[in-house]
Structures are given as structure tokens and as C-alpha cells.
Protein backbone atom coordinates (compact mmCIF):
# COMPACT_ATOMS: atom_id res chain seq x y z
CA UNK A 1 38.57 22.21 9.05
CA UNK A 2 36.69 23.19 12.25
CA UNK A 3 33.17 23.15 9.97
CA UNK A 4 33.93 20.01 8.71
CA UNK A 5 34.40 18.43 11.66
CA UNK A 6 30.99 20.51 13.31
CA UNK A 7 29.28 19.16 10.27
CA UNK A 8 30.31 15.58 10.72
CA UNK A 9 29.75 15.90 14.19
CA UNK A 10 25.72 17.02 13.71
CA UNK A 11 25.25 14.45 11.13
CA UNK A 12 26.65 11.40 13.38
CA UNK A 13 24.07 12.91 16.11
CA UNK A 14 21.31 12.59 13.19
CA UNK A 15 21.93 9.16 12.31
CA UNK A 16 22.27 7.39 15.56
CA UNK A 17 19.05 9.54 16.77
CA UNK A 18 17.35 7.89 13.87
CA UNK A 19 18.31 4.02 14.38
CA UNK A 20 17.21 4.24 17.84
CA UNK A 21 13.51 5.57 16.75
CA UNK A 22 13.39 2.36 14.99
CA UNK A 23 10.70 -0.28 16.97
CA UNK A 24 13.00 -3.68 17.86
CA UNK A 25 9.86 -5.95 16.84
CA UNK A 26 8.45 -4.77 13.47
CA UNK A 27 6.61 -7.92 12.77
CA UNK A 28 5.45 -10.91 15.13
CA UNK A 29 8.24 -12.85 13.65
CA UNK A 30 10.46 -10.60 15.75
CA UNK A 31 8.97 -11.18 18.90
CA UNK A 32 11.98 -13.22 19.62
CA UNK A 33 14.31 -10.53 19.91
CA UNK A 34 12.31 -9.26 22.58
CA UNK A 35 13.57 -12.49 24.98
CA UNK A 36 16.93 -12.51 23.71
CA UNK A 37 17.11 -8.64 24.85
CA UNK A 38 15.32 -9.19 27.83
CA UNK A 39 18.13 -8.31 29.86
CA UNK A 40 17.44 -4.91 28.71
CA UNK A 41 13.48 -4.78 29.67
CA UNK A 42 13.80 -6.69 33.44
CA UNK A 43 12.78 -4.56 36.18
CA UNK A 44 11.66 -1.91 33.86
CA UNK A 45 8.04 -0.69 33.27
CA UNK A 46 5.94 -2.63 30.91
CA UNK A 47 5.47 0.36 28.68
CA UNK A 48 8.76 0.46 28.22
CA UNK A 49 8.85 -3.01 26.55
CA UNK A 50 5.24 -2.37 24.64
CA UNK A 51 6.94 1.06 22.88
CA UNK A 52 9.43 -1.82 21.02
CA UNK A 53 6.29 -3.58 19.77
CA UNK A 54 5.10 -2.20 16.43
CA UNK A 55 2.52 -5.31 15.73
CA UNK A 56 -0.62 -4.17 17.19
CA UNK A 57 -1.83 -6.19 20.48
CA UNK A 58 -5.08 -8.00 19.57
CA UNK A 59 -6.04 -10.15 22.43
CA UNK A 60 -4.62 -9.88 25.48
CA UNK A 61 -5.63 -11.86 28.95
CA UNK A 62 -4.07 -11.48 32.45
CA UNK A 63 -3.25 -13.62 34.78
CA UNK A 64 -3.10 -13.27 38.23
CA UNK A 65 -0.68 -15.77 40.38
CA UNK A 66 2.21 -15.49 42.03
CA UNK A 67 4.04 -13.79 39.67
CA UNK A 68 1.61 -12.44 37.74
CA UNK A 69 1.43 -12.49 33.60
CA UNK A 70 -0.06 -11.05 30.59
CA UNK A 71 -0.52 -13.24 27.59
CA UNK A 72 -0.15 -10.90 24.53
CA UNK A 73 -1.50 -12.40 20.79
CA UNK A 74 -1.43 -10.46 17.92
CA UNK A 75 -4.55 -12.17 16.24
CA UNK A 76 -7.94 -11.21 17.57
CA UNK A 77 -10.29 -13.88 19.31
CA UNK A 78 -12.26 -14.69 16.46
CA UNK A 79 -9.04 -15.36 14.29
CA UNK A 80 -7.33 -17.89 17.34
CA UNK A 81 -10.98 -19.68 16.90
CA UNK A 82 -11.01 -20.07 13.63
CA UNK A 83 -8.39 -23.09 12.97
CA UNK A 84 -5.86 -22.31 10.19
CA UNK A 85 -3.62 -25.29 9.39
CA UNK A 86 0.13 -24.86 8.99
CA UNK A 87 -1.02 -21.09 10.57
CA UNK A 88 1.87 -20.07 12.72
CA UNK A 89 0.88 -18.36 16.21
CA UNK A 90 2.99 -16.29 18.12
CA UNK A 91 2.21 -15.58 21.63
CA UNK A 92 4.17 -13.17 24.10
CA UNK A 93 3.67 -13.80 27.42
CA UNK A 94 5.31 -10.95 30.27
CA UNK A 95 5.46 -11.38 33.72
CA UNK A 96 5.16 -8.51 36.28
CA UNK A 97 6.43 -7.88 40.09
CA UNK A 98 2.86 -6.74 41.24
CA UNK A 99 0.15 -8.19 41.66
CA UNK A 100 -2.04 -7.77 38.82
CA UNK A 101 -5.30 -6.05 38.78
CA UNK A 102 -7.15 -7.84 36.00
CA UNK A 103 -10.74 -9.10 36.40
CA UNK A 104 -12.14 -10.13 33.37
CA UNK A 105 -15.48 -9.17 34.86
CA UNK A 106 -15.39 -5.50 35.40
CA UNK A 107 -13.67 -5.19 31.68
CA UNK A 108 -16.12 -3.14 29.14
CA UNK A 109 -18.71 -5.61 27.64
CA UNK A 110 -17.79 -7.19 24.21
CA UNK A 111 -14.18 -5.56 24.78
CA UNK A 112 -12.96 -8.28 27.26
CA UNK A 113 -9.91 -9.08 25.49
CA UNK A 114 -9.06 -5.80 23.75
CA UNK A 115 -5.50 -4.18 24.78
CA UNK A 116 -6.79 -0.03 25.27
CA UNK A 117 -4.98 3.11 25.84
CA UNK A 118 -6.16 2.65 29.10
CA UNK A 119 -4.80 -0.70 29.33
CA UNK A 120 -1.80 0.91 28.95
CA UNK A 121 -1.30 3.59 31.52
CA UNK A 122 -3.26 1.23 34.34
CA UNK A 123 -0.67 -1.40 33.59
CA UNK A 124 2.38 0.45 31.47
CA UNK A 125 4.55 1.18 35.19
CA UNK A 126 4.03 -2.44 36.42
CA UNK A 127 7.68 -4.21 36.66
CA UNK A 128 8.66 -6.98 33.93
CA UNK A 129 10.52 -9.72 35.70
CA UNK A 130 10.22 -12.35 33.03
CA UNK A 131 9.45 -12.41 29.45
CA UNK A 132 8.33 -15.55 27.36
CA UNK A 133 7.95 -16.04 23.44
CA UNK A 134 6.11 -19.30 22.46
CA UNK A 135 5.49 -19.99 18.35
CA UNK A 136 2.84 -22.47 17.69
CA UNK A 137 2.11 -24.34 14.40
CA UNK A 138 -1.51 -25.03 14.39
CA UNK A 139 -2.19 -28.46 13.02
């Protein structure tokens, strides 16, 4: 009796270990859940809130106000040029405590809008205080 329960015990730990390595947004049409839990990502790092993200981050651009905001796409520049009727377009936009540190200038040459490793860890501790999902039918 005691190894049965010991055994259902280890396997419980198993499977709940593996539903929370799952990513909440596998696809950009799940970007949504991201605001609905955003409860769960305010005043918490950035990186935090980019590990649930399993699309991968094609074009992003700050924007530095009062509060500051990156605006996340998950088609690259040349793709958001090109016009694609009916093409849906799924932008998420995440607002930070800090002031940002983004000049468009000083970015590497050619890789202005690219989202980097290094992107990441300059950024990934910055405070989300506000996220926004916004779905646009190009027409």
C-alpha cells in the first residue's frame, strides 16, 4: 500500500511538472491569453512574460514616453510592408516602469528592428505594468 501510494505520489509530481513547461502562447493567435493573464505578469520582469511566448519576435520597436512600451510583431519588416489582404496582424504591445533605453540610432546597422539575446538581458528585468494585444485585418 505504502508503494502505491509513493508511486502515485512521484507520478502526480511528473505530470504537473510537465504542464507547467508548456509555453501559454504557442501561436500568435494566443497572444490573447497573455492580456487576459496579465494579472499574473504585472510588476514582474519582462523576461518573465517573453519565456510564455513560443512565436519568435520578428520586429520589435521601443518607445520611450511616460510609461514606456515595446511594440512586439511576429512578422519581420519586409513582411508588415508587403500588403496581404484579409492577412491578419497581431501586435503585442508591453509597457514597462522604467524608462526605456532604446535609441534606434545606436542599434547594429541593418538589425534595427531585430529582437537579440542581448535585447533580452538589457531589457528582460524591466517591470511590465501594462500589456496590450491589438489584431488587425489588413484590407
Amino acid at each position: 500500500m505504502k508503494n502505491t501510494i509513493k508511486i502515485f505520489a512521484i507520478l502526480f509530481l511528473l505530470i504537473n511538472h510537465g504542464c507547467k513547461a508548456q509555453q501559454m502562447v504557442q501561436a500568435t493567435k494566443d497572444l490573447h491569453l497573455l492580456k487576459s493573464n496579465e494579472q499574473r505578469f504585472i510588476n514582474k520582469p519582462l523576461k518573465n512574460l517573453l519565456k510564455e511566448v513560443k512565436p519568435e519576435i520578428k520586429n520589435v520597436l521601443g518607445t520611450i514616453g511616460d510609461p514606456s512600451y515595446f511594440a512586439f510583431n511576429f512578422i519581420s519588416r519586409d513582411e508588415i510592408k508587403r500588403k496581404v489582404i484579409g492577412r491578419k496582424h497581431i501586435s503585442l504591445y508591453v509597457y514597462v516602469k522604467e524608462p526605456l533605453d532604446w535609441n534606434f540610432n545606436k542599434r547594429p546597422q541593418g538589425k534595427e528592428y531585430l529582437w537579440s539575446k542581448e535585447d533580452v538581458e538589457k531589457y528582460g528585468n524591466l517591470t511590465v505594468i501594462h500589456i496590450k494585444v491589438i489584431e488587425r485585418i489588413e484590407d
